[in-house]
C-alpha atoms as a PDB file:
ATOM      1  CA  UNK A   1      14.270  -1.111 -18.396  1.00  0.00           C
ATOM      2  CA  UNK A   2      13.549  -3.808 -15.446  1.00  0.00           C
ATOM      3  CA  UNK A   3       9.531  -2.722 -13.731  1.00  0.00           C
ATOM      4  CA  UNK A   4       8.324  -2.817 -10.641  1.00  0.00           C
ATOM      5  CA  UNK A   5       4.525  -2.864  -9.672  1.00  0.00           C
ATOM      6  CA  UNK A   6       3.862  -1.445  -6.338  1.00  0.00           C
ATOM      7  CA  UNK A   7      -0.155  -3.314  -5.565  1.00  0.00           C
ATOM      8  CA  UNK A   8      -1.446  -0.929  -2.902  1.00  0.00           C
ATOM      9  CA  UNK A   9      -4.777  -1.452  -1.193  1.00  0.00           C
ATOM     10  CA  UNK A  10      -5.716   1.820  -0.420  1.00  0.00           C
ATOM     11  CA  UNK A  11      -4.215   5.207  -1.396  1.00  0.00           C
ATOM     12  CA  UNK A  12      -1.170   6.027   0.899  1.00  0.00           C
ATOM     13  CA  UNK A  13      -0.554   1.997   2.301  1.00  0.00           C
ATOM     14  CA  UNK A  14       2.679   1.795  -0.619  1.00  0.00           C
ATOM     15  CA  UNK A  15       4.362   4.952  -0.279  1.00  0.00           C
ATOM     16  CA  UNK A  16       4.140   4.479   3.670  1.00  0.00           C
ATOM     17  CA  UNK A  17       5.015   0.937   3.896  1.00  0.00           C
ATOM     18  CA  UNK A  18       7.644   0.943   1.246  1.00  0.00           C
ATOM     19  CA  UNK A  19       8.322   4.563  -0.393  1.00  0.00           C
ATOM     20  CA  UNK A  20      11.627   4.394   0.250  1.00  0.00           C
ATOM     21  CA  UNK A  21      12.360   1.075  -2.050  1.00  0.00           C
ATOM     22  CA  UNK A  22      10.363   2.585  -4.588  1.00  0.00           C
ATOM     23  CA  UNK A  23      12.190   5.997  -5.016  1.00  0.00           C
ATOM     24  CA  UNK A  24      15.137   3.845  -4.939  1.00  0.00           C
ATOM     25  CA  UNK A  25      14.081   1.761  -8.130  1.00  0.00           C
ATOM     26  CA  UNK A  26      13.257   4.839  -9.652  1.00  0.00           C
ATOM     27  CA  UNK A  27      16.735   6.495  -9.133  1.00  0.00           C
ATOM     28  CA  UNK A  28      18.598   2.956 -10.597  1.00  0.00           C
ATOM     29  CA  UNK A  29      16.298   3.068 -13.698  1.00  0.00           C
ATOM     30  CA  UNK A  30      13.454   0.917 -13.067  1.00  0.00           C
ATOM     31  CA  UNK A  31       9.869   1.951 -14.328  1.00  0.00           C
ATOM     32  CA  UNK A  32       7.929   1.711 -10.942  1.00  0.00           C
ATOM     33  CA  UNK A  33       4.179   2.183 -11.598  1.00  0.00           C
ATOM     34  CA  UNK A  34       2.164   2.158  -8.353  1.00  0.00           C
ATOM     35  CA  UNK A  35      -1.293   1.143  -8.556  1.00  0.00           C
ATOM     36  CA  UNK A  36      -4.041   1.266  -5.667  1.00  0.00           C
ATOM     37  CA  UNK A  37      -6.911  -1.164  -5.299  1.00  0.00           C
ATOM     38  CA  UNK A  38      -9.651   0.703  -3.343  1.00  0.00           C
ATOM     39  CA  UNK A  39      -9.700   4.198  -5.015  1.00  0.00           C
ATOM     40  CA  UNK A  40     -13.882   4.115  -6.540  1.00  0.00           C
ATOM     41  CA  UNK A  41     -15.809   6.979  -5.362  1.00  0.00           C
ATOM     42  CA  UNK A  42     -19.348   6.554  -3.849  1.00  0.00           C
ATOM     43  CA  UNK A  43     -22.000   9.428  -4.597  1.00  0.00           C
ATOM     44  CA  UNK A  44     -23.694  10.131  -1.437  1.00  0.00           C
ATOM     45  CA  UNK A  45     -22.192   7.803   1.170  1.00  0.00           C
ATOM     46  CA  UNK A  46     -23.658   7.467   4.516  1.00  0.00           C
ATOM     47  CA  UNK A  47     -23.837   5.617   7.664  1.00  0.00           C
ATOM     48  CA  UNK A  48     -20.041   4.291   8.654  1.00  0.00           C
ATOM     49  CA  UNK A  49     -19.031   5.147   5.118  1.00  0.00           C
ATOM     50  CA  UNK A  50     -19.478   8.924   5.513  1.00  0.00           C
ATOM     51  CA  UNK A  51     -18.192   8.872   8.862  1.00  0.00           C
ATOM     52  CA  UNK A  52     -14.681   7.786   7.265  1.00  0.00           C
ATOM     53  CA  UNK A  53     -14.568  11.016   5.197  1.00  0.00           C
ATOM     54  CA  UNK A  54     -16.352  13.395   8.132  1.00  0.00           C
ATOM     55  CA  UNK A  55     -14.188  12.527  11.201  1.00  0.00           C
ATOM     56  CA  UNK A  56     -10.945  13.443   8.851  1.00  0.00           C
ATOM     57  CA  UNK A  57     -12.055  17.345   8.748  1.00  0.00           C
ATOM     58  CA  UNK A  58     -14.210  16.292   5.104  1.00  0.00           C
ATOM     59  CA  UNK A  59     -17.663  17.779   4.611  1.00  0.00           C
ATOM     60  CA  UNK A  60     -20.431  15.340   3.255  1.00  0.00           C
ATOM     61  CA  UNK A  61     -20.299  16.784  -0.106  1.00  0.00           C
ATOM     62  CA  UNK A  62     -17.054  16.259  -0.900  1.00  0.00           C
ATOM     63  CA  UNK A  63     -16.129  13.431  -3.345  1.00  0.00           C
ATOM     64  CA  UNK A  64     -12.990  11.766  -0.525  1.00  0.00           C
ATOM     65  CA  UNK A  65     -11.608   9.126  -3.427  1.00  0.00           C
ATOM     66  CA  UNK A  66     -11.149  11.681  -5.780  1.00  0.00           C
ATOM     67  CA  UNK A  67      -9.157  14.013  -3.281  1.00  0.00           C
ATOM     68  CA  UNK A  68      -6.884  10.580  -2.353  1.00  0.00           C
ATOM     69  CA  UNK A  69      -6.271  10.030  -5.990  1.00  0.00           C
ATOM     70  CA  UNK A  70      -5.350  13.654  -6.467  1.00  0.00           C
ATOM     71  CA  UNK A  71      -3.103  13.000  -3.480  1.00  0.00           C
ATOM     72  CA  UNK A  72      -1.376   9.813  -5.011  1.00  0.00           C
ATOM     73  CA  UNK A  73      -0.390  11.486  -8.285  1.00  0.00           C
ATOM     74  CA  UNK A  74       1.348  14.044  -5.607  1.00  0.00           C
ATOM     75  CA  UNK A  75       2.780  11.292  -3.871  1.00  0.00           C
ATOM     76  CA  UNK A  76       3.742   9.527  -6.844  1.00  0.00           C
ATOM     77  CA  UNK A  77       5.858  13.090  -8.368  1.00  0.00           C
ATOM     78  CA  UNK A  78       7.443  12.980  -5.206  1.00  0.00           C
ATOM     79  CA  UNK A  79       9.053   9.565  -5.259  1.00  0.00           C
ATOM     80  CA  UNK A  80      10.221   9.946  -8.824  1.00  0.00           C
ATOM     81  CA  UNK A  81       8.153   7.345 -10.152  1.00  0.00           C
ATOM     82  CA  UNK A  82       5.359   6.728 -13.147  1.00  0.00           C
ATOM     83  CA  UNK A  83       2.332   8.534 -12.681  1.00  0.00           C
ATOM     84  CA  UNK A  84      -0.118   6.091 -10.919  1.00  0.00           C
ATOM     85  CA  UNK A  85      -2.739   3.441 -11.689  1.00  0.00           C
ATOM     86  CA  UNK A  86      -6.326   3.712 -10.020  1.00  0.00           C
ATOM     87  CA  UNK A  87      -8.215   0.424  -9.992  1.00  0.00           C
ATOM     88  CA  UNK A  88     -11.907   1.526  -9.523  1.00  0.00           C
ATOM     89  CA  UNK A  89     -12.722  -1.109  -6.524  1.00  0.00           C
ATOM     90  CA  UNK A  90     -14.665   0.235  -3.474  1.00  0.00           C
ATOM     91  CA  UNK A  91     -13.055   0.040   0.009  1.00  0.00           C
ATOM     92  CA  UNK A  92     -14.986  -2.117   2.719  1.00  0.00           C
ATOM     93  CA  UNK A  93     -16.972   0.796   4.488  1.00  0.00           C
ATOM     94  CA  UNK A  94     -19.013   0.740   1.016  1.00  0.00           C
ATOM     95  CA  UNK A  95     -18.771  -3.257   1.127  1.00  0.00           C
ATOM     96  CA  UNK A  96     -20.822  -3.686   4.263  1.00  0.00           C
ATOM     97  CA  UNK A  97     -18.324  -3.456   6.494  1.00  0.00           C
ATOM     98  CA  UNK A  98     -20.393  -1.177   9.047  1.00  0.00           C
ATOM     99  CA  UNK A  99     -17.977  -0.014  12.323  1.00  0.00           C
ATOM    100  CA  UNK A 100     -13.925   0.560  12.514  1.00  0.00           C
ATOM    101  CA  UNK A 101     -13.974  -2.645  14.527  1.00  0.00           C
ATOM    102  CA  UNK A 102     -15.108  -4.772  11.795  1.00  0.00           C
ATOM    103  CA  UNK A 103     -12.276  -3.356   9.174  1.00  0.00           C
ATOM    104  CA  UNK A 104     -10.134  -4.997  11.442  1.00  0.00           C
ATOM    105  CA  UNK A 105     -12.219  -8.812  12.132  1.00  0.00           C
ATOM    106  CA  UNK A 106     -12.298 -11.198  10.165  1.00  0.00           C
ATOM    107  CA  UNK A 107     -13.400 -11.028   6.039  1.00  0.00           C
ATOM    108  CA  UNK A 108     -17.319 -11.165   5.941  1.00  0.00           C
ATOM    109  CA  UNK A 109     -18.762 -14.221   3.528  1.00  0.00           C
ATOM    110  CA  UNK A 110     -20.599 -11.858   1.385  1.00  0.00           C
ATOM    111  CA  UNK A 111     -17.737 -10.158   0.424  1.00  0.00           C
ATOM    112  CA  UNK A 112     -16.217 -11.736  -2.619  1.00  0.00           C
ATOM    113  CA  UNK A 113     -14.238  -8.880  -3.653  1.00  0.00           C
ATOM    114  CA  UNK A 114     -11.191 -10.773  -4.013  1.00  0.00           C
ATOM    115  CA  UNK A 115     -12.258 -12.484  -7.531  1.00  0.00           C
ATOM    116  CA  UNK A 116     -12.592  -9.066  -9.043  1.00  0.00           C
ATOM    117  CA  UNK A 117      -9.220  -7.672  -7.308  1.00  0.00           C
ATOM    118  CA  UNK A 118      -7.922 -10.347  -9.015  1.00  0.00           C
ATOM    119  CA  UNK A 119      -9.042  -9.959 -12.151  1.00  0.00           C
ATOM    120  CA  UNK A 120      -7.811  -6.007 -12.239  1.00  0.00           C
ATOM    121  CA  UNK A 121      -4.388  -7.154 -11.300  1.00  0.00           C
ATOM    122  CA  UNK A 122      -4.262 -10.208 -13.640  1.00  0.00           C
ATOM    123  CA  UNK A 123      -4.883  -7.669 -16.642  1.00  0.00           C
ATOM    124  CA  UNK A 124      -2.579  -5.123 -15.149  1.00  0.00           C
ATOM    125  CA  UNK A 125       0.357  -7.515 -14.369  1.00  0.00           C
ATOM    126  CA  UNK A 126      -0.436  -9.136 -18.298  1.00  0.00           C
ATOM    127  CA  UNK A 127       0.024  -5.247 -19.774  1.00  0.00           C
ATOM    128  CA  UNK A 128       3.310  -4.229 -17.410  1.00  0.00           C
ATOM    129  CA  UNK A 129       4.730  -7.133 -17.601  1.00  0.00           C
ATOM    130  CA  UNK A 130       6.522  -6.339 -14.033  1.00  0.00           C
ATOM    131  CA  UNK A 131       9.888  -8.318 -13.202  1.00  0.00           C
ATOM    132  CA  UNK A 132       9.093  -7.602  -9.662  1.00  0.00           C
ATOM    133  CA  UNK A 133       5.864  -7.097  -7.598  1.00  0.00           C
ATOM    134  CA  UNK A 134       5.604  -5.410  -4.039  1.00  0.00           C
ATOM    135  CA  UNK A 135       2.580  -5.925  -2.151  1.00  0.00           C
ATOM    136  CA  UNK A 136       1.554  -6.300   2.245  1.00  0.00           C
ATOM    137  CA  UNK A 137       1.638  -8.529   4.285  1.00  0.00           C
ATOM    138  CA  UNK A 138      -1.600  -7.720   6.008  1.00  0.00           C
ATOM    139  CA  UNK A 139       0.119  -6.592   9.544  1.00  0.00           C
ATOM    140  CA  UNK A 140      -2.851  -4.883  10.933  1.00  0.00           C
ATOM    141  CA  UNK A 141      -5.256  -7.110   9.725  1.00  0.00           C
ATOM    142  CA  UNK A 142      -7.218  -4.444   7.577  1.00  0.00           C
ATOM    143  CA  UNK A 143      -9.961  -6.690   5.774  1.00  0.00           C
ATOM    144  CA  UNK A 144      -8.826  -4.431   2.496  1.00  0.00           C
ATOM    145  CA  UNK A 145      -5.385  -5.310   2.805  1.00  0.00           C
ATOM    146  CA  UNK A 146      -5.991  -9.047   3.543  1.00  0.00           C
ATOM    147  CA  UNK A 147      -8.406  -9.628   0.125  1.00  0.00           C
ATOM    148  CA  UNK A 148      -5.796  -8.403  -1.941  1.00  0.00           C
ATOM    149  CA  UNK A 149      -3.557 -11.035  -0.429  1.00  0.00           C
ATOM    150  CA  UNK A 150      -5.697 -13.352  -0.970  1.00  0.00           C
ATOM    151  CA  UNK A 151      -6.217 -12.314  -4.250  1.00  0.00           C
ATOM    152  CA  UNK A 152      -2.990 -12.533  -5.445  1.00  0.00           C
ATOM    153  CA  UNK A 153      -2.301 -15.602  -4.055  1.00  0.00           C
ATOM    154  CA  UNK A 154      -5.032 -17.040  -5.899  1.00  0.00           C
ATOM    155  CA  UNK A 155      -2.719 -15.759  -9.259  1.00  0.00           C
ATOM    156  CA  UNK A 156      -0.259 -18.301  -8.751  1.00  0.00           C
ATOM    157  CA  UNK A 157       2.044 -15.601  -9.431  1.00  0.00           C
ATOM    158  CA  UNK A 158       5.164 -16.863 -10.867  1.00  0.00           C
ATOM    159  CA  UNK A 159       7.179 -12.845 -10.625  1.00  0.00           C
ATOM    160  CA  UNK A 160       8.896 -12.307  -7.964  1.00  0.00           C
ATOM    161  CA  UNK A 161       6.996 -10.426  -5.327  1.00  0.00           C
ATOM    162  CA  UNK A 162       8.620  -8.283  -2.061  1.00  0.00           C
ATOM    163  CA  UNK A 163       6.017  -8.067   0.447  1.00  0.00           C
ATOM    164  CA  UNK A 164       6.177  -5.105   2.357  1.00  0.00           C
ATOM    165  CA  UNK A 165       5.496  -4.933   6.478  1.00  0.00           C
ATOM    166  CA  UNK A 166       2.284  -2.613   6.465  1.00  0.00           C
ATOM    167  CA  UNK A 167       3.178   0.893   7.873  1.00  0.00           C
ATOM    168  CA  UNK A 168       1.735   2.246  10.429  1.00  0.00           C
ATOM    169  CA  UNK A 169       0.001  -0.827  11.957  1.00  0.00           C
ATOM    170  CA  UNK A 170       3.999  -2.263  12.323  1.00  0.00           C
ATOM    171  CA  UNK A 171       4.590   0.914  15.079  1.00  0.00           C
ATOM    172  CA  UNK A 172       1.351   1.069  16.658  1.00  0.00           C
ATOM    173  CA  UNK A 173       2.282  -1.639  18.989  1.00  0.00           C
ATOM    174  CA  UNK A 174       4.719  -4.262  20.034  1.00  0.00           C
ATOM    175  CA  UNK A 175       3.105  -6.968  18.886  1.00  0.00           C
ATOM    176  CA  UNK A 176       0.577  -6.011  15.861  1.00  0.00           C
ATOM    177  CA  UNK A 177      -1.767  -8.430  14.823  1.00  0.00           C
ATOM    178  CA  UNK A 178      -0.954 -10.572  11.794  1.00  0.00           C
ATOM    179  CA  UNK A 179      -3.328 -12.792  10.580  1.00  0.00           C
ATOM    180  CA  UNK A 180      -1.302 -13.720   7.582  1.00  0.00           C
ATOM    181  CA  UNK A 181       1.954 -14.363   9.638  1.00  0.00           C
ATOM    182  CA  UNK A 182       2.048 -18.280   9.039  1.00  0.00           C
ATOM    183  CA  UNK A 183       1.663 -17.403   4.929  1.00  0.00           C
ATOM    184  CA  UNK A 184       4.937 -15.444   4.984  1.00  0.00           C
ATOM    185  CA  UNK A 185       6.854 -16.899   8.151  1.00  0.00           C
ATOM    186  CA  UNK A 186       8.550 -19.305   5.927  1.00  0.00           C
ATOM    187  CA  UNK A 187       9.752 -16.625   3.279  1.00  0.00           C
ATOM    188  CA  UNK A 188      13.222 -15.250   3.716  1.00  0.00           C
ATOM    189  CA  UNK A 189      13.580 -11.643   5.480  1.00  0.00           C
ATOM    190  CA  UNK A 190      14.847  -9.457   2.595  1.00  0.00           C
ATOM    191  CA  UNK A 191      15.609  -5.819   3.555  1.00  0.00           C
ATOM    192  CA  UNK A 192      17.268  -1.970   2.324  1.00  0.00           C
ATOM    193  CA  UNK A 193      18.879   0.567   4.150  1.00  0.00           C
ATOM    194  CA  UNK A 194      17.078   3.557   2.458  1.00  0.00           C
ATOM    195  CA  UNK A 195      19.498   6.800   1.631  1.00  0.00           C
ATOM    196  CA  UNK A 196      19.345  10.400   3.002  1.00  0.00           C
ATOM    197  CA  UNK A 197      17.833  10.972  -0.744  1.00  0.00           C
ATOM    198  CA  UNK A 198      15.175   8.146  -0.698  1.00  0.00           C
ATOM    199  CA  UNK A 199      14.168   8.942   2.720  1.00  0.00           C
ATOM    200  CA  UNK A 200      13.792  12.429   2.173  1.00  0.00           C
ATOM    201  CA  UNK A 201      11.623  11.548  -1.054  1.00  0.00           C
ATOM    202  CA  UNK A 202       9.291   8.701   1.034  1.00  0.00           C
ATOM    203  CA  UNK A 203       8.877  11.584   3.609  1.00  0.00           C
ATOM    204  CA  UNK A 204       7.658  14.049   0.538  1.00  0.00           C
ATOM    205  CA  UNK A 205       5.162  11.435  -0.698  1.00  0.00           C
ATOM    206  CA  UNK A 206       3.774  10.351   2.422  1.00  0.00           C
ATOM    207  CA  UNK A 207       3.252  14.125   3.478  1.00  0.00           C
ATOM    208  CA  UNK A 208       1.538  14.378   0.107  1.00  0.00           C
ATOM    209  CA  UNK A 209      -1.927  12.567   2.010  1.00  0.00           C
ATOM    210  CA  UNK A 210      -2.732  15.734   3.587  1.00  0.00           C
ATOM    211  CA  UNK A 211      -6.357  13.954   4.599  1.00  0.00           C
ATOM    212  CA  UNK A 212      -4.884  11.366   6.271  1.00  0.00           C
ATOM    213  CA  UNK A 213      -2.177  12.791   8.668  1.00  0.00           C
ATOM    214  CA  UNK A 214      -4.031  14.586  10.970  1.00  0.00           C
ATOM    215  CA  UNK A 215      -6.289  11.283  11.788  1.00  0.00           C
ATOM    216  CA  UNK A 216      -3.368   8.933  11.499  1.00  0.00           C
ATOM    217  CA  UNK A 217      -0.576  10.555  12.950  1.00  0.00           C
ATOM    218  CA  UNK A 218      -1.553  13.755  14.452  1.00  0.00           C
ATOM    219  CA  UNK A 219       0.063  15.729  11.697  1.00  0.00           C
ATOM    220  CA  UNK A 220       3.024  15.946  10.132  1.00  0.00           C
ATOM    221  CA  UNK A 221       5.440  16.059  13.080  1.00  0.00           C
ATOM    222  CA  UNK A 222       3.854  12.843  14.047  1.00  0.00           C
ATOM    223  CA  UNK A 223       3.992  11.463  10.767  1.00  0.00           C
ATOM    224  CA  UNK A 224       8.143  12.365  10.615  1.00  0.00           C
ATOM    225  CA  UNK A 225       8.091  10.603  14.029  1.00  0.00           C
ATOM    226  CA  UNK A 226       6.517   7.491  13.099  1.00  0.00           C
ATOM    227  CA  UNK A 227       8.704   7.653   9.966  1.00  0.00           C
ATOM    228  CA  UNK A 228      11.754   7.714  12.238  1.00  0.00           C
ATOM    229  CA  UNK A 229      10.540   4.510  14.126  1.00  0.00           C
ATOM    230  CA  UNK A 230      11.697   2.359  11.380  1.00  0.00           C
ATOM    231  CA  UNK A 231      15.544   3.551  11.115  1.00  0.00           C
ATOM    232  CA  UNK A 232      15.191   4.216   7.939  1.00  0.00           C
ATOM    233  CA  UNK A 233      14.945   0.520   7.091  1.00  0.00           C
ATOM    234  CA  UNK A 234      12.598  -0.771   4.750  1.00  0.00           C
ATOM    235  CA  UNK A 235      11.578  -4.770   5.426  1.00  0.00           C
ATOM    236  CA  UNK A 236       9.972  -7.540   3.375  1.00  0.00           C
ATOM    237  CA  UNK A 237       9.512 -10.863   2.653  1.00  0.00           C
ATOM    238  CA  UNK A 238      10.461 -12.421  -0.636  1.00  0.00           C
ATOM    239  CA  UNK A 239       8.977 -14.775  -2.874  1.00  0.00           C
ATOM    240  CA  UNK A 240      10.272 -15.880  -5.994  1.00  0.00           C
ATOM    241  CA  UNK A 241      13.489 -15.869  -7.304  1.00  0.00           C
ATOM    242  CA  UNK A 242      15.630 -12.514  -6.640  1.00  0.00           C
ATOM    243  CA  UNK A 243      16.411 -10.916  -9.608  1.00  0.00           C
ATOM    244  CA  UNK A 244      19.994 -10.042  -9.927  1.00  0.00           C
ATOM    245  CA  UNK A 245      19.803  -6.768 -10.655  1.00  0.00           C
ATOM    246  CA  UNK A 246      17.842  -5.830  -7.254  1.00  0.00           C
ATOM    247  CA  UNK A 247      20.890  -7.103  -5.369  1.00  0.00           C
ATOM    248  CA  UNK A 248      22.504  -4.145  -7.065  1.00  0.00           C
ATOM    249  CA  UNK A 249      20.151  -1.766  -6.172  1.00  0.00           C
ATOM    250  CA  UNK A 250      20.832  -2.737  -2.470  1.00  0.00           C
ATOM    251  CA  UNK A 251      24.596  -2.618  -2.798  1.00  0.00           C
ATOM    252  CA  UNK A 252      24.064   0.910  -4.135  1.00  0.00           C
END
């Protein structure tokens, strides 16, 4: 049975950015085990870091990270797929990263989180053994999503990898930023036409964040509306050789 590892920075970025491909796999017989970066929860945050749980409807008390990863294994069910991995990494609000602003500017020099993103994924990838990989591109320029970039690159990774176009930051605008665009420009477009069934089961997942719609998308007819932006088209960029058997799954 062929696997597919699904590297997702924070709890939702996967099943939004490429849900779709994922249910996909699952339905042609591939193990697809999706596993989240940033998931650690932080007794007691405060400052910026509370804020990020408070202006989504979330009292102070309330332990966010363990609510998300409840809401994975939901997503997760939903698209058909292996019940998920939680590497215990903290996001950048609990990394010094102080304002929304500065999520979104460029990676602070104290923050050497890639080395141990690396590590997690180095250990995971040795026990999974994955003949593919799928993992952003960094549209948006979230500092969260660019250190696991970074991190992987610094594998050397010999698997082949798809890397997704990071949903929503792709329909926020015309021209999102991409601070990683020169890294993939010269990597061939690979894409999938997702089916009625795989669309349906992307939509189930990413309705499965309950915490995040209403601050995202304005709830879930927003979400279905974003969704629809896309055509039902999944993009990447590939690296590494394609293995034959995932130009079957797209003929399917």
């Amino acid at each position: 049975m062929p696997t597919a590892l699904a590297l997702s920075p924070h709890l939702d970025d996967a099943a939004f950015s490429c849900g779709g491909m994922l249910a996909t796999l699952a339905n042609a017989g591939w193990r697809v085990v999706m596993s989240t970066v940033f998931t650690g929860s932080v007794p007691d945050p405060t400052g910026f870091a509370l804020a990020c749980q408070t202006d989504k409807g979330l009292a102070p008390e309330v332990d966010y990270m363990a609510l998300r990863r409840a809401e994975d294994v939901a997503a997760a069910r939903a698209l058909g797929i292996s019940l998920p991995r939680h590497m215990s990494l903290h996001e950048a609000p609990h990394r010094g990263y102080g304002s929304a602003p500065e999520l979104f500017a460029s990676l602070r020099e104290d923050d050497g989180i890639a080395d141990d993103i690396a590590a997690a994924i180095s250990g995971l990838i040795e026990e999974l053994q994955p003949d593919l990989i799928l993992a952003p591109q960094g549209v948006g320029g979230h500092v969260d999503h660019l250190q696991v970039i970074c991190a992987l690159r610094s594998l050397g990774l010999a698997t082949p990898a798809l890397w997704w176009r990071d949903f929503p930051y792709t329909v926020r605008t015309d021209d999102p930023k991409e601070p990683m665009r020169a890294t993939f420009a010269s990597l061939p477009t690979w894409e999938i036409e997702v089916s009625p069934e795989a669309e349906a089961a992307k939509f189930a997942a990413c309705s499965a964040y309950a915490s995040q719609l209403g601050f995202q998308f304005g709830g879930i007819d927003g979400l279905r509306e974003r969704l629809g932006q896309n055509a039902s088209t999944e993009r990447f960029r590939l690296s590494g050789g394609l293995p034959a058997i995932l130009e079957d799954v797209r003929a399917s």
